[in-house]
C-alpha atoms as a PDB file:
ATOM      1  CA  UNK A   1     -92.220-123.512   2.543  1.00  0.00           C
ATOM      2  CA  UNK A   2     -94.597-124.028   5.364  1.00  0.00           C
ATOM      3  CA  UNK A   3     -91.876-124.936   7.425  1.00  0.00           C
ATOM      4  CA  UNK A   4     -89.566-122.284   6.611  1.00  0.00           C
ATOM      5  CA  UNK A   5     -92.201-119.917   7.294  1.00  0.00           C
ATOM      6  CA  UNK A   6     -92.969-121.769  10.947  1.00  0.00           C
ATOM      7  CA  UNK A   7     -88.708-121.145  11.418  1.00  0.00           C
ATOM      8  CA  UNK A   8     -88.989-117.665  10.891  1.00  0.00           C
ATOM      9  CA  UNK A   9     -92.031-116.910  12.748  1.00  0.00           C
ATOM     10  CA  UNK A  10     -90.315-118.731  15.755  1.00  0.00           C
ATOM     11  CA  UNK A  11     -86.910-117.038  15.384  1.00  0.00           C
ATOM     12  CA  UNK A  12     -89.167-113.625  15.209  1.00  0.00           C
ATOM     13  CA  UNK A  13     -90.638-114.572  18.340  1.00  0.00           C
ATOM     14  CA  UNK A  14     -87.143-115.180  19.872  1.00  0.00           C
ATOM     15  CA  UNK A  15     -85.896-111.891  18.827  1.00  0.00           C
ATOM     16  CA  UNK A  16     -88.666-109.697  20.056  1.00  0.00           C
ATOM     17  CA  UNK A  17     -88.742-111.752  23.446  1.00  0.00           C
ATOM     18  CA  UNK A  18     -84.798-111.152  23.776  1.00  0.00           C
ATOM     19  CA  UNK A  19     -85.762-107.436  22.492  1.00  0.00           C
ATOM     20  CA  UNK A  20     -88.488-107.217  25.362  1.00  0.00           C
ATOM     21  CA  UNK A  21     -85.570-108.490  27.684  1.00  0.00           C
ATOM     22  CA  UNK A  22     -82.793-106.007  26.557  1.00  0.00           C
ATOM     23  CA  UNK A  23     -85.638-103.214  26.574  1.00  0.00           C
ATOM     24  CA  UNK A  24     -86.710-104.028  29.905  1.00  0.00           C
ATOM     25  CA  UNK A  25     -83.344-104.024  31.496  1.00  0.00           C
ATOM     26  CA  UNK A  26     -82.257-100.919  30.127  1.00  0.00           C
ATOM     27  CA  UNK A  27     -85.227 -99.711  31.170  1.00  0.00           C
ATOM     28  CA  UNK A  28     -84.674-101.180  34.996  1.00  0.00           C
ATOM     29  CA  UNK A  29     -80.707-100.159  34.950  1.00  0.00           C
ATOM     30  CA  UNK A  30     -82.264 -96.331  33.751  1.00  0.00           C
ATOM     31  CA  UNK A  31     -84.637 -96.475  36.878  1.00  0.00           C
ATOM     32  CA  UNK A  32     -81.430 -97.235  39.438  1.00  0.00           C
ATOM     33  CA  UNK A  33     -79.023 -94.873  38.341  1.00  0.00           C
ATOM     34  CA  UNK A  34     -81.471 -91.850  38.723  1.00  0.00           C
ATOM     35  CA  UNK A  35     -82.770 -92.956  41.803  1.00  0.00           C
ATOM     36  CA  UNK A  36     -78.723 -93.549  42.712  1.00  0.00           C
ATOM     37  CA  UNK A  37     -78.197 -89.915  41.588  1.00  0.00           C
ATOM     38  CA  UNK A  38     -81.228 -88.556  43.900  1.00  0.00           C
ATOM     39  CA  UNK A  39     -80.135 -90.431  46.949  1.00  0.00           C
ATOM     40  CA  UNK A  40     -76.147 -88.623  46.166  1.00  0.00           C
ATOM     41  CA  UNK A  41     -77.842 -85.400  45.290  1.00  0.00           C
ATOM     42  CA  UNK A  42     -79.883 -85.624  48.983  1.00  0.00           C
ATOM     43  CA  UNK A  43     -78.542 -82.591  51.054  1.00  0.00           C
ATOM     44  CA  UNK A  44     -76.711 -84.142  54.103  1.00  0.00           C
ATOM     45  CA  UNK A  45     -78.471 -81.180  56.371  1.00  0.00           C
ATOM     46  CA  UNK A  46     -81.320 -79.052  56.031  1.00  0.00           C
ATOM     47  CA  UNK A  47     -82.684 -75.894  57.668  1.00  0.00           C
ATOM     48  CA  UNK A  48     -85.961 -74.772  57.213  1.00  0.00           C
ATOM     49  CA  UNK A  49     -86.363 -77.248  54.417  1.00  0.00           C
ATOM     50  CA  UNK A  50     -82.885 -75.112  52.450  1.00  0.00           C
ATOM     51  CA  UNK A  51     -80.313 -77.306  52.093  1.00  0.00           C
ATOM     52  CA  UNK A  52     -77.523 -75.853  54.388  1.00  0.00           C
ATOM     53  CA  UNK A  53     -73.898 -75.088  51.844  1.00  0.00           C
ATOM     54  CA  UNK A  54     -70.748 -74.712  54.483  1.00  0.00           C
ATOM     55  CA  UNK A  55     -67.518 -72.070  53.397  1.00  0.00           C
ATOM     56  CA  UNK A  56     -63.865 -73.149  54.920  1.00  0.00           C
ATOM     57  CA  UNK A  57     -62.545 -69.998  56.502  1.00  0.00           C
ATOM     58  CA  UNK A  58     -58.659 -69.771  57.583  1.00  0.00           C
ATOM     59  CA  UNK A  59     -58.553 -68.074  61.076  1.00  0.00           C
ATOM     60  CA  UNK A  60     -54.808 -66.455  61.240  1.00  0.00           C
ATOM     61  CA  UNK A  61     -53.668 -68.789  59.130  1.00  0.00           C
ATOM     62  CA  UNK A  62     -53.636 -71.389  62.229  1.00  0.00           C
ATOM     63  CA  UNK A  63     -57.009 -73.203  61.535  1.00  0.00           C
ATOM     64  CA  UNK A  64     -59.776 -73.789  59.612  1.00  0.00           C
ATOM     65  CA  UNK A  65     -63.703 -74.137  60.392  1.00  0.00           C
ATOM     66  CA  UNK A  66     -66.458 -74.585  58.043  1.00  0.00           C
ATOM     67  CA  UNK A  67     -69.168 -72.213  58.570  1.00  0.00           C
ATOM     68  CA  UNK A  68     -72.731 -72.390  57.268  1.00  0.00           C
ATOM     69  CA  UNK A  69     -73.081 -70.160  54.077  1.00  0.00           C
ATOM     70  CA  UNK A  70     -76.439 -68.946  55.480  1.00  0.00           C
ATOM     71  CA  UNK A  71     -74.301 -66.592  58.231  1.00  0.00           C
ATOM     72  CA  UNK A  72     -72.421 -63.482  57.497  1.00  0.00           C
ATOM     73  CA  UNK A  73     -69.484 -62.390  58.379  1.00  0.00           C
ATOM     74  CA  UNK A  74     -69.182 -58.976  60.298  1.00  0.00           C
ATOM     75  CA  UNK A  75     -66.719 -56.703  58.886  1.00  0.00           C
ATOM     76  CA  UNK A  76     -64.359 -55.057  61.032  1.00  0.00           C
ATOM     77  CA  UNK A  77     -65.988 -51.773  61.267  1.00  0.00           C
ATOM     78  CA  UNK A  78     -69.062 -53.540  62.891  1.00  0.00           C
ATOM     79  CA  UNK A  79     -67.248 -55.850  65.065  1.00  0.00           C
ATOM     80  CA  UNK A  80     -65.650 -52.994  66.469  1.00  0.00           C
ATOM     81  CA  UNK A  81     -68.988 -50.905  66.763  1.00  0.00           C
ATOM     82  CA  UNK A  82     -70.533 -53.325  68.649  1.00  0.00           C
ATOM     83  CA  UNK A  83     -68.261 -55.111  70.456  1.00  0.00           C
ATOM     84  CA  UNK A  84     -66.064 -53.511  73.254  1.00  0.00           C
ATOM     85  CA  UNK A  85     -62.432 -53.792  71.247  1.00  0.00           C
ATOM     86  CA  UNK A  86     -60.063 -54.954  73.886  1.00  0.00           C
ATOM     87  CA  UNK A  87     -62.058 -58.158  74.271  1.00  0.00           C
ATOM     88  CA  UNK A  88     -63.886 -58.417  70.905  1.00  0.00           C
ATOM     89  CA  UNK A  89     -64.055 -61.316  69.337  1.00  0.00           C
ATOM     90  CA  UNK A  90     -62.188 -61.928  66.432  1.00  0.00           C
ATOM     91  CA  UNK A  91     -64.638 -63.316  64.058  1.00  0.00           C
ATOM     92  CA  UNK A  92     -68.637 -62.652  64.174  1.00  0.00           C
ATOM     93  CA  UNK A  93     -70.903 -64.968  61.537  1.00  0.00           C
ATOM     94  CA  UNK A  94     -74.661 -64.523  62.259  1.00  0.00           C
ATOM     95  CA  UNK A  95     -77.822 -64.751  60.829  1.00  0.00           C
ATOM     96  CA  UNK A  96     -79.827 -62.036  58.819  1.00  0.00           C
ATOM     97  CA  UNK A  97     -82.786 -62.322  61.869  1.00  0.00           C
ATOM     98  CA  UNK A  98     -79.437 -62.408  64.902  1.00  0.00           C
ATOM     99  CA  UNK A  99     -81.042 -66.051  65.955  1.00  0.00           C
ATOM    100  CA  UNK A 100     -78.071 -67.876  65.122  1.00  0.00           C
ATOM    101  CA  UNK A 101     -74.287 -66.215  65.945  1.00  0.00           C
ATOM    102  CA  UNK A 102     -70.574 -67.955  65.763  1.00  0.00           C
ATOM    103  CA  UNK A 103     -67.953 -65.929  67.702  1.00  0.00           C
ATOM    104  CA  UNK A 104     -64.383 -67.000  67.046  1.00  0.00           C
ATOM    105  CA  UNK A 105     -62.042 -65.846  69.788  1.00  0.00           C
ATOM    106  CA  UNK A 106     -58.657 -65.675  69.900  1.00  0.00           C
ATOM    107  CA  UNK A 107     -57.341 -64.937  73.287  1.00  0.00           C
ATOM    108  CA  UNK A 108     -54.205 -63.499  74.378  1.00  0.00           C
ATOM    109  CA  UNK A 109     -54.980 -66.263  77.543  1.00  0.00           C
ATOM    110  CA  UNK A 110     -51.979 -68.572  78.052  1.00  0.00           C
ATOM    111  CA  UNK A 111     -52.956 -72.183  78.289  1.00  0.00           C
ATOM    112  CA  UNK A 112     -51.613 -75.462  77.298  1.00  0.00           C
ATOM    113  CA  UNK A 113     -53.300 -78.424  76.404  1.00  0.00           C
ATOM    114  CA  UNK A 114     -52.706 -79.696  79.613  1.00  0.00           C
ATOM    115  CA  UNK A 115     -54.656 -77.038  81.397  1.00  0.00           C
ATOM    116  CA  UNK A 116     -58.465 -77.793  79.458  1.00  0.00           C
ATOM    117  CA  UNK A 117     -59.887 -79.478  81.428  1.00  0.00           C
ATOM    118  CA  UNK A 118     -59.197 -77.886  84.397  1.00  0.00           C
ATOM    119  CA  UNK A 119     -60.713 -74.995  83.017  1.00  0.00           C
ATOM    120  CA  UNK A 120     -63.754 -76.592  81.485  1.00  0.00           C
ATOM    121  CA  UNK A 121     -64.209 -77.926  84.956  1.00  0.00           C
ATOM    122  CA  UNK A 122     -64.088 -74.642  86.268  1.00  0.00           C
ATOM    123  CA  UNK A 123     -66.343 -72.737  83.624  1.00  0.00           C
ATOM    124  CA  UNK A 124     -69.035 -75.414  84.593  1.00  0.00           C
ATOM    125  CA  UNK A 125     -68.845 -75.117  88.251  1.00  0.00           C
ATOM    126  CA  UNK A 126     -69.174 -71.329  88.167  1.00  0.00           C
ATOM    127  CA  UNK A 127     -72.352 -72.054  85.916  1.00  0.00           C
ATOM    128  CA  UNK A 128     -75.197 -70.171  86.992  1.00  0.00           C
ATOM    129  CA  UNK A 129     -79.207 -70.761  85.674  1.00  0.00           C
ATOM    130  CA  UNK A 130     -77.436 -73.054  83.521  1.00  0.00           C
ATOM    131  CA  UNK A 131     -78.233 -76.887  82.155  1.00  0.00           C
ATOM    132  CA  UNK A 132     -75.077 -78.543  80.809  1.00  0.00           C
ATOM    133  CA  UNK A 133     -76.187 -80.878  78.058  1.00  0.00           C
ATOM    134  CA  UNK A 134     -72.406 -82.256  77.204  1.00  0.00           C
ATOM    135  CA  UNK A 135     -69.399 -81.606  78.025  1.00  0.00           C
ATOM    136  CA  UNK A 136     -65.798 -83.361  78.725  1.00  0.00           C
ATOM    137  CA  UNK A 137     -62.504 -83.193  76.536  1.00  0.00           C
ATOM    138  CA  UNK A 138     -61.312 -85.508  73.551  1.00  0.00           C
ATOM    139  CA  UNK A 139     -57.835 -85.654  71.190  1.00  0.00           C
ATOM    140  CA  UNK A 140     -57.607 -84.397  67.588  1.00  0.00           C
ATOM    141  CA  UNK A 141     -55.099 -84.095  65.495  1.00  0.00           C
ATOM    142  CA  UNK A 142     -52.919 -84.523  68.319  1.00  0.00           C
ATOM    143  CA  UNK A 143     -54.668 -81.611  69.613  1.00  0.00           C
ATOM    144  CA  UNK A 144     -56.751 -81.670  73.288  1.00  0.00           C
ATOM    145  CA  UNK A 145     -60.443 -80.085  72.881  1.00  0.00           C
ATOM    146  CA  UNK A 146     -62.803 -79.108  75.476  1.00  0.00           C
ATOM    147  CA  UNK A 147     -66.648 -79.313  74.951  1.00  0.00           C
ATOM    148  CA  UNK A 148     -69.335 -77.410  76.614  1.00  0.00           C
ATOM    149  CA  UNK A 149     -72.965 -77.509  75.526  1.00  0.00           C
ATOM    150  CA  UNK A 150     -75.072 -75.765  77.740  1.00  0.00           C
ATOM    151  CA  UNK A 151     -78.847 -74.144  77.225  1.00  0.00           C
ATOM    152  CA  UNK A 152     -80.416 -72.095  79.718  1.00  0.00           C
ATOM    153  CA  UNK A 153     -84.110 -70.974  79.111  1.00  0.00           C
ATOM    154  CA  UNK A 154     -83.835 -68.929  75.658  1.00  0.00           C
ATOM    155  CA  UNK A 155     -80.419 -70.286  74.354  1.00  0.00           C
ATOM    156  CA  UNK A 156     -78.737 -73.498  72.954  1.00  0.00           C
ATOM    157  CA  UNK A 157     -74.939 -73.124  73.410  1.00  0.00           C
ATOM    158  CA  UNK A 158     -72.338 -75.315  72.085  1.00  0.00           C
ATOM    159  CA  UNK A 159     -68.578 -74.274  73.067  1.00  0.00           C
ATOM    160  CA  UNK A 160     -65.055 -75.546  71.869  1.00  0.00           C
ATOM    161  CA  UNK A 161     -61.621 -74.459  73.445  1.00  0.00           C
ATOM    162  CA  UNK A 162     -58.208 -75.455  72.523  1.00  0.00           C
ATOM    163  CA  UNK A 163     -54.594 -74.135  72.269  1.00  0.00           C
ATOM    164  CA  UNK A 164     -53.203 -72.186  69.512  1.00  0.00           C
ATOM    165  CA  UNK A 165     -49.419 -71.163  69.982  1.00  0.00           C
ATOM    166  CA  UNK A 166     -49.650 -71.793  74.135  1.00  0.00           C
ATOM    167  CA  UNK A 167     -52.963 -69.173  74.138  1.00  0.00           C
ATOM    168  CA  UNK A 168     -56.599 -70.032  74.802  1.00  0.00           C
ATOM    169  CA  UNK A 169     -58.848 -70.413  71.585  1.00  0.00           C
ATOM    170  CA  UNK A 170     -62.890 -70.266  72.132  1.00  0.00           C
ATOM    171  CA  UNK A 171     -65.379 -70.806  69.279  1.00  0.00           C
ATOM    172  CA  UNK A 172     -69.266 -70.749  70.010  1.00  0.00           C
ATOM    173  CA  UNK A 173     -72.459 -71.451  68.058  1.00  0.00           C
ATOM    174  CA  UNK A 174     -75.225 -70.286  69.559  1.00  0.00           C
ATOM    175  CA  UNK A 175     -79.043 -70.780  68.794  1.00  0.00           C
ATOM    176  CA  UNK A 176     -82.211 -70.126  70.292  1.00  0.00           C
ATOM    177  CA  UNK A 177     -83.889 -73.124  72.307  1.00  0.00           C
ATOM    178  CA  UNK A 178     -87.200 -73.378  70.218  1.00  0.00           C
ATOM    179  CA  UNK A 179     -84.809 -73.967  66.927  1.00  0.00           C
ATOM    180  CA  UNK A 180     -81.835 -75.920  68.589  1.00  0.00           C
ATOM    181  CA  UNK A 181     -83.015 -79.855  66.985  1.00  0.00           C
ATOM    182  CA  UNK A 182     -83.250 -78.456  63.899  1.00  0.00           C
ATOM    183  CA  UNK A 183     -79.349 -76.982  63.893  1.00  0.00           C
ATOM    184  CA  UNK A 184     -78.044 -79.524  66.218  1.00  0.00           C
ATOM    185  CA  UNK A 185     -76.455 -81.596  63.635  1.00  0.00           C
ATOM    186  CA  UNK A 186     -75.057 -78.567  61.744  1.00  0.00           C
ATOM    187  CA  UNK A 187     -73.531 -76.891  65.063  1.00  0.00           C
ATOM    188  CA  UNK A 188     -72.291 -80.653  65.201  1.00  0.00           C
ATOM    189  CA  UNK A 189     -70.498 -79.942  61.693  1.00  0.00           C
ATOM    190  CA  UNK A 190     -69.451 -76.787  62.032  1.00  0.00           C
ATOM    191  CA  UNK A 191     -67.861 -77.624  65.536  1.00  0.00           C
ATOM    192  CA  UNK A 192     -66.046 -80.998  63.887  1.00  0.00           C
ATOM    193  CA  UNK A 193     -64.482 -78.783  61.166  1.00  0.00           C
ATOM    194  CA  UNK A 194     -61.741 -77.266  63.326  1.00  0.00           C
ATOM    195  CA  UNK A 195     -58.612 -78.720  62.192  1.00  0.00           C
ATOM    196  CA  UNK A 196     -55.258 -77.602  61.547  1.00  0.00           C
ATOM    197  CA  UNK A 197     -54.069 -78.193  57.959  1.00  0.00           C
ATOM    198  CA  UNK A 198     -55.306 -77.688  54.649  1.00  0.00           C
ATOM    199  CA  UNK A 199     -55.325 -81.652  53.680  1.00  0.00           C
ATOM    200  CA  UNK A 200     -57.609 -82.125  56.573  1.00  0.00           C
ATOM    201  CA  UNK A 201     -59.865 -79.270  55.830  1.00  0.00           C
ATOM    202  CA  UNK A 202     -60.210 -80.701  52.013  1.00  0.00           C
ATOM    203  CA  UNK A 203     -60.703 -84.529  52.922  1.00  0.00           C
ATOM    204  CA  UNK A 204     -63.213 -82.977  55.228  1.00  0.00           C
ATOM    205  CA  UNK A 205     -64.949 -80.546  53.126  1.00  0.00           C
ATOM    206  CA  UNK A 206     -65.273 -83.405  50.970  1.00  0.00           C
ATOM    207  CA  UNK A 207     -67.062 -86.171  52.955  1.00  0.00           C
END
């Protein structure tokens, strides 16, 4: 009896060690997955400490751009209020203080891909009170960019130019100095969104 007794109490320690073990893991595998889930939940950019949301706007119906969800669009009654109508822009976002403003343009300027950098080249030499930060041109979707970034002593500028149907196509995000580290990376975004089709804008929009 004594030794059935010893038995049991041994395979009663087994079974709460292996239920300690079980527990413990559980426990462990519990503790990774949430901190898994608040390292995929981590916004990718922040402003002001507000995670920053983007919306995919079709310009045309030639291209799209993600643009921060913290801008507004102007409507057309505005843009044409304040903006001298022959050489308006086509698209206005900006902030609800004016610090931060995109302005879509598209031109009736004939240009070909060939012809960027020429003009980039130009636009910088005729730079005045000016600091170019970056500039140059690159391929995209088979597509030729320009890049200007530029501040002088109360803006941060970042340009982008390419062809649409043989016609010049300017988009600029501009920022005050003081702020420009902190929207860097999301003028970076925004700017990397331009693309052409609606499977690039979705494998984009979800990266």
């Amino acid at each position: 009896m004594k030794i059935k007794n010893i038995v049991l109490g041994i395979i009663g320690i087994i079974l709460i060690v292996m239920l300690s073990f079980l527990l413990a893991n559980l426990i462990h595998s519990s503790n990774n997955k949430e901190q898994a889930k608040d390292e995929q939940e981590e916004p990718k950019f922040l402003i002001n400490g507000e995670k920053v949301n983007f919306e995919t706007y079709r310009v045309d119906g030639k291209f799209f751009i993600n643009v921060p969800d913290i801008l507004t669009s102007l409507d057309e009654a505005t843009l044409k209020n304040e903006y001298n109508y022959n050489n308006r822009p086509e698209l206005v976002f900006r902030s609800s203080d004016l610090k931060e403003q995109i302005f879509i343009n598209t031109t009736n300027q004939d240009m070909l891909d060939e012809g960027l950098e020429e003009y980039l080249n130009n636009l910088i030499a005729n730079l005045t009170n000016m600091e170019v930060i970056d500039s140059g041109v690159y391929q995209k979707y088979d597509k030729t960019f320009a890049k200007l970034i530029s501040k002088n002593a109360s803006t941060y500028y970042s340009f982008r130019y390419f062809t649409i149907d043989n016609k010049l196509v300017t988009i600029e995000f501009n920022v005050p100095v003081d702020i420009s580290l902190e929207w860097e990376e999301v003028i970076e975004e925004v700017m990397d969104s331009i693309c052409f089709s609606e499977d690039d804008i979705k494998k984009y929009s979800s990266d």
